[in-house]
PDB file of N, CA and C in Angstrom:
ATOM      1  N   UNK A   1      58.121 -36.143  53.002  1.00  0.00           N
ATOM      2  CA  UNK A   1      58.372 -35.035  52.084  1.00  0.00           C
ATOM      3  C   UNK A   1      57.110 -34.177  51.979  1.00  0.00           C
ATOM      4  N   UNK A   2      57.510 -32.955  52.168  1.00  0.00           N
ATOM      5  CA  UNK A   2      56.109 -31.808  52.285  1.00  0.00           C
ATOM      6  C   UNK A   2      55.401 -31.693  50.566  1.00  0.00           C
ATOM      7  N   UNK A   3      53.805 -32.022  50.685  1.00  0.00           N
ATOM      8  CA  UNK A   3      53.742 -32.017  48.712  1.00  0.00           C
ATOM      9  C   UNK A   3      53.568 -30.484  48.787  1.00  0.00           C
ATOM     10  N   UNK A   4      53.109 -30.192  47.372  1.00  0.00           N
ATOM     11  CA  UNK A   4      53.605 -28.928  46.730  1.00  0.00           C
ATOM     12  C   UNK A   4      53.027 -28.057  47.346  1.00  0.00           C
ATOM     13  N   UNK A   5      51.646 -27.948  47.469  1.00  0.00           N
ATOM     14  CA  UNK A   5      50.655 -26.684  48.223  1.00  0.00           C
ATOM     15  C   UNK A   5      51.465 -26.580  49.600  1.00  0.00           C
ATOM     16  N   UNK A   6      52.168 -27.368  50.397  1.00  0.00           N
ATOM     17  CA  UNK A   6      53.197 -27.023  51.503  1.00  0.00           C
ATOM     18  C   UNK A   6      54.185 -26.165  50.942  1.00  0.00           C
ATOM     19  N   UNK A   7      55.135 -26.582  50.064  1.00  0.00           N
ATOM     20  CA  UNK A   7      56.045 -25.907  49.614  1.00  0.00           C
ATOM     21  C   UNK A   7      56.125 -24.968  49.066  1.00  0.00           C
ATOM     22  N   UNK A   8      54.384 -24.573  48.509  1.00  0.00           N
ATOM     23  CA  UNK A   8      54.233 -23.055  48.383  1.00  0.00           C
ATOM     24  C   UNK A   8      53.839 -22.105  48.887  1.00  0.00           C
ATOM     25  N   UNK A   9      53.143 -22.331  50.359  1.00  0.00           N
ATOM     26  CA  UNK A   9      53.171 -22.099  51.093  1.00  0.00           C
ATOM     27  C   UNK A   9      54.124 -21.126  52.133  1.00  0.00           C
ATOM     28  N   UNK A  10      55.067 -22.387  52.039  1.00  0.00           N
ATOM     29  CA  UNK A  10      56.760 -21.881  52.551  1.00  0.00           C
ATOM     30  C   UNK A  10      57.127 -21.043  51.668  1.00  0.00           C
ATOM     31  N   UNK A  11      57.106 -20.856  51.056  1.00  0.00           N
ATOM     32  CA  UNK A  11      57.880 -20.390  50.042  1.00  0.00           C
ATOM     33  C   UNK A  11      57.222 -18.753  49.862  1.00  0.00           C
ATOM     34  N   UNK A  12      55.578 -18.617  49.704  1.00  0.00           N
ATOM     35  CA  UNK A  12      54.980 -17.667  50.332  1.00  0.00           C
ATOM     36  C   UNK A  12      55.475 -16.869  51.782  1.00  0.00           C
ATOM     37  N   UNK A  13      55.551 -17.452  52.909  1.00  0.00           N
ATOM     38  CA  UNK A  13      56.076 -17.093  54.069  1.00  0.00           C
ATOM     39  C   UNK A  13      57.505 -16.541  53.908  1.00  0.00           C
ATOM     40  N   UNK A  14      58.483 -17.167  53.441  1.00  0.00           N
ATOM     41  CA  UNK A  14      59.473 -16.954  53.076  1.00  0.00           C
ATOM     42  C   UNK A  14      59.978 -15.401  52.109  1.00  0.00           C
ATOM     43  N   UNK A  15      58.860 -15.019  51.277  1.00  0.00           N
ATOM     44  CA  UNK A  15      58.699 -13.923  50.705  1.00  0.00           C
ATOM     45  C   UNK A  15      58.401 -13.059  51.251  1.00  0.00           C
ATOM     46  N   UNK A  16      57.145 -13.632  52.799  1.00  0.00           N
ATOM     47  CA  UNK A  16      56.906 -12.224  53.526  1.00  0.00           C
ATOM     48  C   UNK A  16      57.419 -11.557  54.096  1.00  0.00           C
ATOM     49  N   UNK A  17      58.845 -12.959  54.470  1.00  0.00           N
ATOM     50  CA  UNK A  17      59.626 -12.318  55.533  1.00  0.00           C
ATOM     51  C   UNK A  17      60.694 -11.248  54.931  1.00  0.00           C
ATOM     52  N   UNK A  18      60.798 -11.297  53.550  1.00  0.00           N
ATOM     53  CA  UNK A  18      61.733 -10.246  53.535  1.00  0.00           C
ATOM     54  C   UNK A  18      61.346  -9.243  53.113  1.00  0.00           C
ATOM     55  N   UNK A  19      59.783  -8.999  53.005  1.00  0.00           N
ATOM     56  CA  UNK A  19      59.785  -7.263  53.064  1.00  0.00           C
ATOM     57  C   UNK A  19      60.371  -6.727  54.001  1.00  0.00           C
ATOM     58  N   UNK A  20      60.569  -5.395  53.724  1.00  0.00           N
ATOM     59  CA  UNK A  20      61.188  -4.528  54.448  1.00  0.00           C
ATOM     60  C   UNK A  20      60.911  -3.083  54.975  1.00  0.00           C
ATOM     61  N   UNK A  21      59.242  -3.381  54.461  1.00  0.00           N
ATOM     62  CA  UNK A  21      58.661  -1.995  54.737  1.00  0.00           C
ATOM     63  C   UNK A  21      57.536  -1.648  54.388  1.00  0.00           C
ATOM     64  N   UNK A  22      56.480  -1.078  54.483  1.00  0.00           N
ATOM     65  CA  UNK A  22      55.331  -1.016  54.295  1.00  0.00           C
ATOM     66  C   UNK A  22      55.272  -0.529  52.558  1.00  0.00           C
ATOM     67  N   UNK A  23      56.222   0.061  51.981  1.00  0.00           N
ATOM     68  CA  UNK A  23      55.614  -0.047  50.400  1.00  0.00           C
ATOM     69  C   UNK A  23      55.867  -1.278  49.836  1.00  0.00           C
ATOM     70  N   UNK A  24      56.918  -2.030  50.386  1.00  0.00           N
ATOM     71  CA  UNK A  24      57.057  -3.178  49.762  1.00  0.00           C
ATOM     72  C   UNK A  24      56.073  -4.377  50.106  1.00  0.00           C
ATOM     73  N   UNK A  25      55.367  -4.173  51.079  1.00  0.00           N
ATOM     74  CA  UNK A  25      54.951  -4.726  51.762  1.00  0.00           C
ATOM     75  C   UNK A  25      53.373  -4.443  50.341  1.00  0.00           C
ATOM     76  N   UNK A  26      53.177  -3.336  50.322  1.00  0.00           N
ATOM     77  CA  UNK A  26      51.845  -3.251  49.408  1.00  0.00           C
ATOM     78  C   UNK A  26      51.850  -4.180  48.192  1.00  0.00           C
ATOM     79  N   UNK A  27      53.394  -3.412  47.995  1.00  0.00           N
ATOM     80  CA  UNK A  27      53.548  -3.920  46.539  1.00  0.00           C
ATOM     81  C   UNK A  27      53.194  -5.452  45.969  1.00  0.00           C
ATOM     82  N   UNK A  28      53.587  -6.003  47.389  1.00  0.00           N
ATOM     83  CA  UNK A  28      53.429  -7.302  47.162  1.00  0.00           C
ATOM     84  C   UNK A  28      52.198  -8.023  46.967  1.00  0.00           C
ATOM     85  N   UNK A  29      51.306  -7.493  47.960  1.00  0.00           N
ATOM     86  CA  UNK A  29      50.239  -7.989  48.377  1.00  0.00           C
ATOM     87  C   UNK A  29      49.359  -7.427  46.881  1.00  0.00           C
ATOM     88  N   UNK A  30      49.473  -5.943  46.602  1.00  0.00           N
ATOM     89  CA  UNK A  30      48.969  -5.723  45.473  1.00  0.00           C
ATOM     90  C   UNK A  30      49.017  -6.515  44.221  1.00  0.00           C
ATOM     91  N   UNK A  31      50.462  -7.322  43.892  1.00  0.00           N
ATOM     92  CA  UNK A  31      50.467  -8.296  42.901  1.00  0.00           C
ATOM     93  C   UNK A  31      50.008  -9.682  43.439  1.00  0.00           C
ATOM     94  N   UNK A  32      49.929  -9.811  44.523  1.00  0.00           N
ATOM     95  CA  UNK A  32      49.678 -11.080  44.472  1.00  0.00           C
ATOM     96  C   UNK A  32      47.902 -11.123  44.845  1.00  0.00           C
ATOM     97  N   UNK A  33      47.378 -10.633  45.589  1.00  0.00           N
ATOM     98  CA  UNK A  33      46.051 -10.786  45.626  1.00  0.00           C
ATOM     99  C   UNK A  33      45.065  -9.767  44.742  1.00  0.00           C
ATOM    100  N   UNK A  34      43.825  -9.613  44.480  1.00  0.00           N
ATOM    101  CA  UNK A  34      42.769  -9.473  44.014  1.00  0.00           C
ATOM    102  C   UNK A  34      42.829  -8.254  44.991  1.00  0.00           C
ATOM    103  N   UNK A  35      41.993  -7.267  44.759  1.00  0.00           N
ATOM    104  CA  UNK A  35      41.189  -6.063  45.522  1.00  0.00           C
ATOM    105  C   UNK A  35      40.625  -6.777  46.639  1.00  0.00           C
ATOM    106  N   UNK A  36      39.473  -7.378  45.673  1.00  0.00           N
ATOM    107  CA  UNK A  36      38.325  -8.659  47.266  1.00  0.00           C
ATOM    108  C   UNK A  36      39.221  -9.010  48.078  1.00  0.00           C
ATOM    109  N   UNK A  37      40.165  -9.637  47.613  1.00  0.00           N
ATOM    110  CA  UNK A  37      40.782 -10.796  48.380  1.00  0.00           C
ATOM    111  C   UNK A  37      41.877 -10.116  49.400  1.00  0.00           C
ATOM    112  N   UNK A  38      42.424  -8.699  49.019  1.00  0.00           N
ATOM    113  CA  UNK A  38      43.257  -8.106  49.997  1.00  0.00           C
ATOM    114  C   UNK A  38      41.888  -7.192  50.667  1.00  0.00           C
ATOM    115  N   UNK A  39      41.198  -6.988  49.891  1.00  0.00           N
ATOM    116  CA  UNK A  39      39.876  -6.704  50.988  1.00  0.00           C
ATOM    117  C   UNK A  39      39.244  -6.966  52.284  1.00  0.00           C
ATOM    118  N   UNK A  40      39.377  -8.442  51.654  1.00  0.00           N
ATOM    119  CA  UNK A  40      38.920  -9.598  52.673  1.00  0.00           C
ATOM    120  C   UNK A  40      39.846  -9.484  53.671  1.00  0.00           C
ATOM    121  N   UNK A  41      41.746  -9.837  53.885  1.00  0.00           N
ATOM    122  CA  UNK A  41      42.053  -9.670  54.168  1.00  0.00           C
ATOM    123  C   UNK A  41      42.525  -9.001  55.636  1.00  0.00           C
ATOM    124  N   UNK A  42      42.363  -7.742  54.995  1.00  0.00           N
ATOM    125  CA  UNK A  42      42.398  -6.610  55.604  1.00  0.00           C
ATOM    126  C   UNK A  42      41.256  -6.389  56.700  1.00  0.00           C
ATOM    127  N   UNK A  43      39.918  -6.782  56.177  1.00  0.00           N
ATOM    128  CA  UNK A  43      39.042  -6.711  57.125  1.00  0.00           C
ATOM    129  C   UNK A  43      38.684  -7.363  58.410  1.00  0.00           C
ATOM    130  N   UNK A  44      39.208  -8.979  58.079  1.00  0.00           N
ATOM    131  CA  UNK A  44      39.359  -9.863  58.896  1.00  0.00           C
ATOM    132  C   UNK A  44      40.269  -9.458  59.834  1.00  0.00           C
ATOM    133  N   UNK A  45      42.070  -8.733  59.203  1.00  0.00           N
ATOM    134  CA  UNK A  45      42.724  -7.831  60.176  1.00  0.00           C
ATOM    135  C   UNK A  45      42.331  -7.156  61.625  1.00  0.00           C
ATOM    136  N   UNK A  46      41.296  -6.069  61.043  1.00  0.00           N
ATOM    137  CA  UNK A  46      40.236  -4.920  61.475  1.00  0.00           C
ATOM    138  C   UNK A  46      39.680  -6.242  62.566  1.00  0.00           C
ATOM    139  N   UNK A  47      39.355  -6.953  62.012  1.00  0.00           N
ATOM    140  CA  UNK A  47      38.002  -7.809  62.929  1.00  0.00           C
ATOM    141  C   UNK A  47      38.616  -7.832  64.628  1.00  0.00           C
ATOM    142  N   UNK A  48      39.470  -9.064  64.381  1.00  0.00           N
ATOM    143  CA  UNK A  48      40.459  -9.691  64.879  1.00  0.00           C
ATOM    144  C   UNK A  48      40.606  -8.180  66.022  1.00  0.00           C
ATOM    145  N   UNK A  49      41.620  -7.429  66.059  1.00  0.00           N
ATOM    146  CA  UNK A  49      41.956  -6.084  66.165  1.00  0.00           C
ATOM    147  C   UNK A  49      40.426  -5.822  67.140  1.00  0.00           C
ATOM    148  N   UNK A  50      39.454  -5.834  66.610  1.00  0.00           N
ATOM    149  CA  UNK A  50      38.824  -5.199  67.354  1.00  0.00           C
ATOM    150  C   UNK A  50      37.914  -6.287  69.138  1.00  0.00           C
ATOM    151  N   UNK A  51      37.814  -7.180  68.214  1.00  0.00           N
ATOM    152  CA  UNK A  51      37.864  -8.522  68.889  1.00  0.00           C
ATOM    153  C   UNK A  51      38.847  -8.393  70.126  1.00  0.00           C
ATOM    154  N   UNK A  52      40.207  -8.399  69.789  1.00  0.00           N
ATOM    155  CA  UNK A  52      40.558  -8.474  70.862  1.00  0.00           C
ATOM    156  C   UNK A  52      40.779  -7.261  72.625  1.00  0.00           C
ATOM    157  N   UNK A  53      40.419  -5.959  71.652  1.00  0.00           N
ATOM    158  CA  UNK A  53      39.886  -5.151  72.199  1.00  0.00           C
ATOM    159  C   UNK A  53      38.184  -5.014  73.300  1.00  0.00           C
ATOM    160  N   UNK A  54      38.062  -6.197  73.068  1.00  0.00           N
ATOM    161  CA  UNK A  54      36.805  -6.877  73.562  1.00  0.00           C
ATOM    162  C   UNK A  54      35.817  -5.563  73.046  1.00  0.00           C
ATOM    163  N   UNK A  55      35.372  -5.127  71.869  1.00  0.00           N
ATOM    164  CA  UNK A  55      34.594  -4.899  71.078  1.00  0.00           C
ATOM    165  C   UNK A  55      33.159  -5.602  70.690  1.00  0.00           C
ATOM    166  N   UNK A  56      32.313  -5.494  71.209  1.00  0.00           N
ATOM    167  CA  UNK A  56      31.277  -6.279  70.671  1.00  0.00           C
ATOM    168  C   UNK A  56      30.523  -6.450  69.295  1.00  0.00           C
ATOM    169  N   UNK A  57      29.993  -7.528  68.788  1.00  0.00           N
ATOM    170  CA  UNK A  57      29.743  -7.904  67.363  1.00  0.00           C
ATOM    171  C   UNK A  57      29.020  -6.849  66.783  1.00  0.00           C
ATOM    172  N   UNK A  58      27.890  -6.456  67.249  1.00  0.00           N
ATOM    173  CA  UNK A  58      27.131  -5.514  66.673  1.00  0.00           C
ATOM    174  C   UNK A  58      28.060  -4.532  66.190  1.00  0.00           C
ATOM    175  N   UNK A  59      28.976  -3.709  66.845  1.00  0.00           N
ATOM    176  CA  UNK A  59      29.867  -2.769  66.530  1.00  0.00           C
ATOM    177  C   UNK A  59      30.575  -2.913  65.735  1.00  0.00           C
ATOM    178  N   UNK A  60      31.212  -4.051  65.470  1.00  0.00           N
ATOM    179  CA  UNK A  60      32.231  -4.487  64.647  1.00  0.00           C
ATOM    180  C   UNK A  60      31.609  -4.677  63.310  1.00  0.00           C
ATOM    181  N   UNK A  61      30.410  -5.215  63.641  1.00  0.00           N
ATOM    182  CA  UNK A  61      29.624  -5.349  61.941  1.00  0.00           C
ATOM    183  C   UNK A  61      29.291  -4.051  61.752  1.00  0.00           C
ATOM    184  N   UNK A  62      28.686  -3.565  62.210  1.00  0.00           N
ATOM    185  CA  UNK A  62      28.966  -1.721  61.713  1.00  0.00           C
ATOM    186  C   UNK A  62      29.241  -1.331  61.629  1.00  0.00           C
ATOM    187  N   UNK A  63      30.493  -1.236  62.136  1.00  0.00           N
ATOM    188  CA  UNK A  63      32.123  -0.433  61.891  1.00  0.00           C
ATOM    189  C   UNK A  63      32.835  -1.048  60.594  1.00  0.00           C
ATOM    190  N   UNK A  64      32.681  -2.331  60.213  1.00  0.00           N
ATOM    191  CA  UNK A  64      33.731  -3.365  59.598  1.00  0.00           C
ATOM    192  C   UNK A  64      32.732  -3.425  58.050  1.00  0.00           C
ATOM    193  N   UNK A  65      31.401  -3.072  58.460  1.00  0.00           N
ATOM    194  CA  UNK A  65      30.899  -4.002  57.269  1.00  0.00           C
ATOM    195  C   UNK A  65      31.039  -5.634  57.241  1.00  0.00           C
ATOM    196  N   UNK A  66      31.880  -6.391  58.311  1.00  0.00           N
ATOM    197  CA  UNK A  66      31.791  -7.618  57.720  1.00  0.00           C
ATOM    198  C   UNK A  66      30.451  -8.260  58.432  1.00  0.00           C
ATOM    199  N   UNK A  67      30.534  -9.584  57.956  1.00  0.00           N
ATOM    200  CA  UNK A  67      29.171 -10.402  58.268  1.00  0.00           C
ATOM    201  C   UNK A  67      29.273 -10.836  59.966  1.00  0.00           C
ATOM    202  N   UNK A  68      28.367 -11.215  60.477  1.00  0.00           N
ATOM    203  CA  UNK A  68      28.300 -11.418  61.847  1.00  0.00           C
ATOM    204  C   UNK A  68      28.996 -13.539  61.494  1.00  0.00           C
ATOM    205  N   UNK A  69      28.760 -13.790  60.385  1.00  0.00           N
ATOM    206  CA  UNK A  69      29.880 -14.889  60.174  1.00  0.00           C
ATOM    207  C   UNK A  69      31.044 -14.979  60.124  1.00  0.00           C
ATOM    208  N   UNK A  70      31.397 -13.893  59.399  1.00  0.00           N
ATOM    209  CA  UNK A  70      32.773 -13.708  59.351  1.00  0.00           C
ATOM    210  C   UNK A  70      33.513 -13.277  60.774  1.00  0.00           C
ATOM    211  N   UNK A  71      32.537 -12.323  61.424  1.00  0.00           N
ATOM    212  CA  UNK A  71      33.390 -11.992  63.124  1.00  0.00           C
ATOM    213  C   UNK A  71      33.449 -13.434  64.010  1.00  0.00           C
ATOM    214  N   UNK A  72      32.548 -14.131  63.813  1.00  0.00           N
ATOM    215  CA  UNK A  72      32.327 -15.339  64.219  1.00  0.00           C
ATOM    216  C   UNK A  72      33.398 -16.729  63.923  1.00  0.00           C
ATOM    217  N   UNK A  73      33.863 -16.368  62.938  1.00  0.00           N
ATOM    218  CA  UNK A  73      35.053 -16.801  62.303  1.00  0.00           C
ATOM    219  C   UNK A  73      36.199 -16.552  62.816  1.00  0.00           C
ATOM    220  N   UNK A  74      36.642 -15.096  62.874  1.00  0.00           N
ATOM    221  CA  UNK A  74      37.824 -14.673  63.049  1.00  0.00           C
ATOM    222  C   UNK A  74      38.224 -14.691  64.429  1.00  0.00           C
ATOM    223  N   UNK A  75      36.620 -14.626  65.560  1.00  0.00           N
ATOM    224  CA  UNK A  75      36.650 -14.471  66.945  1.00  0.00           C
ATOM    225  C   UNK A  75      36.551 -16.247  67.379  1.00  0.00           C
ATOM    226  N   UNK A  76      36.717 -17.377  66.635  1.00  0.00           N
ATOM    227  CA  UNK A  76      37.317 -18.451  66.394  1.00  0.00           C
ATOM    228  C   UNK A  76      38.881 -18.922  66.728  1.00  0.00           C
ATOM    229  N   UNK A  77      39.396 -18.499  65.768  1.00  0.00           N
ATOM    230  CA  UNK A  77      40.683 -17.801  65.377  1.00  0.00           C
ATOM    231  C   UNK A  77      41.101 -17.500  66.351  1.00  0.00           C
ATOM    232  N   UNK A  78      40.765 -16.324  67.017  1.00  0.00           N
ATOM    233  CA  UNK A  78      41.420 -15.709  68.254  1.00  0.00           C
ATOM    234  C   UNK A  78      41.475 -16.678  69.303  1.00  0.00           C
ATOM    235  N   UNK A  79      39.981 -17.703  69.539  1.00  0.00           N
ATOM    236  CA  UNK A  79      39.698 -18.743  70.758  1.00  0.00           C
ATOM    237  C   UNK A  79      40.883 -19.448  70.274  1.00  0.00           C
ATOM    238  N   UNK A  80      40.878 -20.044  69.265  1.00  0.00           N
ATOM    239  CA  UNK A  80      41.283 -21.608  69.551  1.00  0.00           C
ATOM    240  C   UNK A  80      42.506 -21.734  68.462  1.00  0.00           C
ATOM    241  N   UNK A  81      42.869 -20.673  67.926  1.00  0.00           N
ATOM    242  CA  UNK A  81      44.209 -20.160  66.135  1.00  0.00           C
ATOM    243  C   UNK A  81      45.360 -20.310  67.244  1.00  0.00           C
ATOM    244  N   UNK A  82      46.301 -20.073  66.681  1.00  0.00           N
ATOM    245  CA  UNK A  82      47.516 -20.756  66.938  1.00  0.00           C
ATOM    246  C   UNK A  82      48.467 -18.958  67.522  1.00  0.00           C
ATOM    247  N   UNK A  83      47.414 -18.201  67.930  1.00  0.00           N
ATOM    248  CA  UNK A  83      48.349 -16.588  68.577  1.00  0.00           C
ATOM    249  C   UNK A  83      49.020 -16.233  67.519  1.00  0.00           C
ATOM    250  N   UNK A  84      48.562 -16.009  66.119  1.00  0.00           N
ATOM    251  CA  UNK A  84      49.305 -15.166  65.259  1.00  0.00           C
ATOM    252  C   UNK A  84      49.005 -13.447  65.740  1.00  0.00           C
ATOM    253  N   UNK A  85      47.539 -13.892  65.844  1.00  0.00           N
ATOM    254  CA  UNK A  85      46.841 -12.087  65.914  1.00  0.00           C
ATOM    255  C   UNK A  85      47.491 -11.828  66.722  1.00  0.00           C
ATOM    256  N   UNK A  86      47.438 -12.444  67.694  1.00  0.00           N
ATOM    257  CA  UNK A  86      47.917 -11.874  69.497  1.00  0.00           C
ATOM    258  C   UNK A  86      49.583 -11.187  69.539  1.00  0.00           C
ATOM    259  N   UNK A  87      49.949 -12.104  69.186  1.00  0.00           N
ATOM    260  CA  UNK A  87      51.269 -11.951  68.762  1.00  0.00           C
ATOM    261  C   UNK A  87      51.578 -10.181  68.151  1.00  0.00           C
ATOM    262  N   UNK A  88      50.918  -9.943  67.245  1.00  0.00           N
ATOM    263  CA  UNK A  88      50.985  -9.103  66.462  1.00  0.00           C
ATOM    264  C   UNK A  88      50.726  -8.338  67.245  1.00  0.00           C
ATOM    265  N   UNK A  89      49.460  -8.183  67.908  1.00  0.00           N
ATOM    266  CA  UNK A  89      48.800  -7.345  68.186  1.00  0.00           C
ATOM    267  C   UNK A  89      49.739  -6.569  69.559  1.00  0.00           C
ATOM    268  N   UNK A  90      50.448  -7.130  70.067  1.00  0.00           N
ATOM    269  CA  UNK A  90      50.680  -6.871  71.411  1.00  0.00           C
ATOM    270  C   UNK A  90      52.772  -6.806  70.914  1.00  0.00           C
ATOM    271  N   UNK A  91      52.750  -7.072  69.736  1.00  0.00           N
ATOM    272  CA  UNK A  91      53.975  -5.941  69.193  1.00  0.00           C
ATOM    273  C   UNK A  91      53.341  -4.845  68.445  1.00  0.00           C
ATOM    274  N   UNK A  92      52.495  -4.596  67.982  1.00  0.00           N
ATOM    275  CA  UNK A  92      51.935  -3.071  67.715  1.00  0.00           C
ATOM    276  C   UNK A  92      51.738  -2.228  68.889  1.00  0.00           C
ATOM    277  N   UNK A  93      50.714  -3.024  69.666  1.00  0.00           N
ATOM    278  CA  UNK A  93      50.469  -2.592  71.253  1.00  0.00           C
ATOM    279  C   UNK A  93      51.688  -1.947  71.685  1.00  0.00           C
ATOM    280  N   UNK A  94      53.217  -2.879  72.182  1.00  0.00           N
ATOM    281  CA  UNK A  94      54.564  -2.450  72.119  1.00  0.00           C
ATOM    282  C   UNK A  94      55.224  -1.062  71.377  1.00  0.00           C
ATOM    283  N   UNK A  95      54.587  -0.855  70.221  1.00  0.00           N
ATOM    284  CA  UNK A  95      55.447  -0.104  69.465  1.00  0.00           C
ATOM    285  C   UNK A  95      55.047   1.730  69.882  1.00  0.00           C
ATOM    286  N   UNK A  96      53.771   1.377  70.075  1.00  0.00           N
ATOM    287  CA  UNK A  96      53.070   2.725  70.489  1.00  0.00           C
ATOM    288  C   UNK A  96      53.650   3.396  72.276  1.00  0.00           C
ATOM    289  N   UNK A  97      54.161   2.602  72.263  1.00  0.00           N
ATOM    290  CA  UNK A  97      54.799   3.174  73.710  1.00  0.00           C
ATOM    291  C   UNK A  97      55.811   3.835  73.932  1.00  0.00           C
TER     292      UNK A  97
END
């Protein structure tokens, strides 16, 4: 049996999936996270994004503001994360065509 931080989890995911559009999509994120924390977010987004653009760190910390830890983190993520970014990235990639 999955304990609770699983099931809220799911249950999180489950909410994301039914936005339906980028205001709802704010709306949500606006009630549920902090400024920082959709900050954070968002930037790690940006990171990722640029990362896989094979972007180098220096640039990205100057462009991003984030820490050369945090790219270090997220360019982690990209090595060895489970292809969420990728995924994404290469249906955005898709959409522009």
């Amino acid at each position: 049996m999955p304990n609770n931080n699983e099931n809220n989890i799911h249950f999180l995911y489950e909410l994301i999936l039914l936005l339906k559009n980028e205001q709802e999509c704010a709306a949500l994120f606006d009630d549920l996270c902090t400024p920082n924390e959709l900050s954070t977010l968002a930037q790690r987004a940006v990171v990722a994004r640029m990362l896989s653009q094979k972007r180098v760190y220096s640039e990205i910390v100057a462009e991003t503001g984030a820490s050369t830890a945090t790219v270090s983190r997220v360019n982690r993520s990209l090595t060895y994360g489970k292809n969420g970014y990728d995924t994404l990235f290469a249906r955005l990639d898709g959409k522009d065509q």
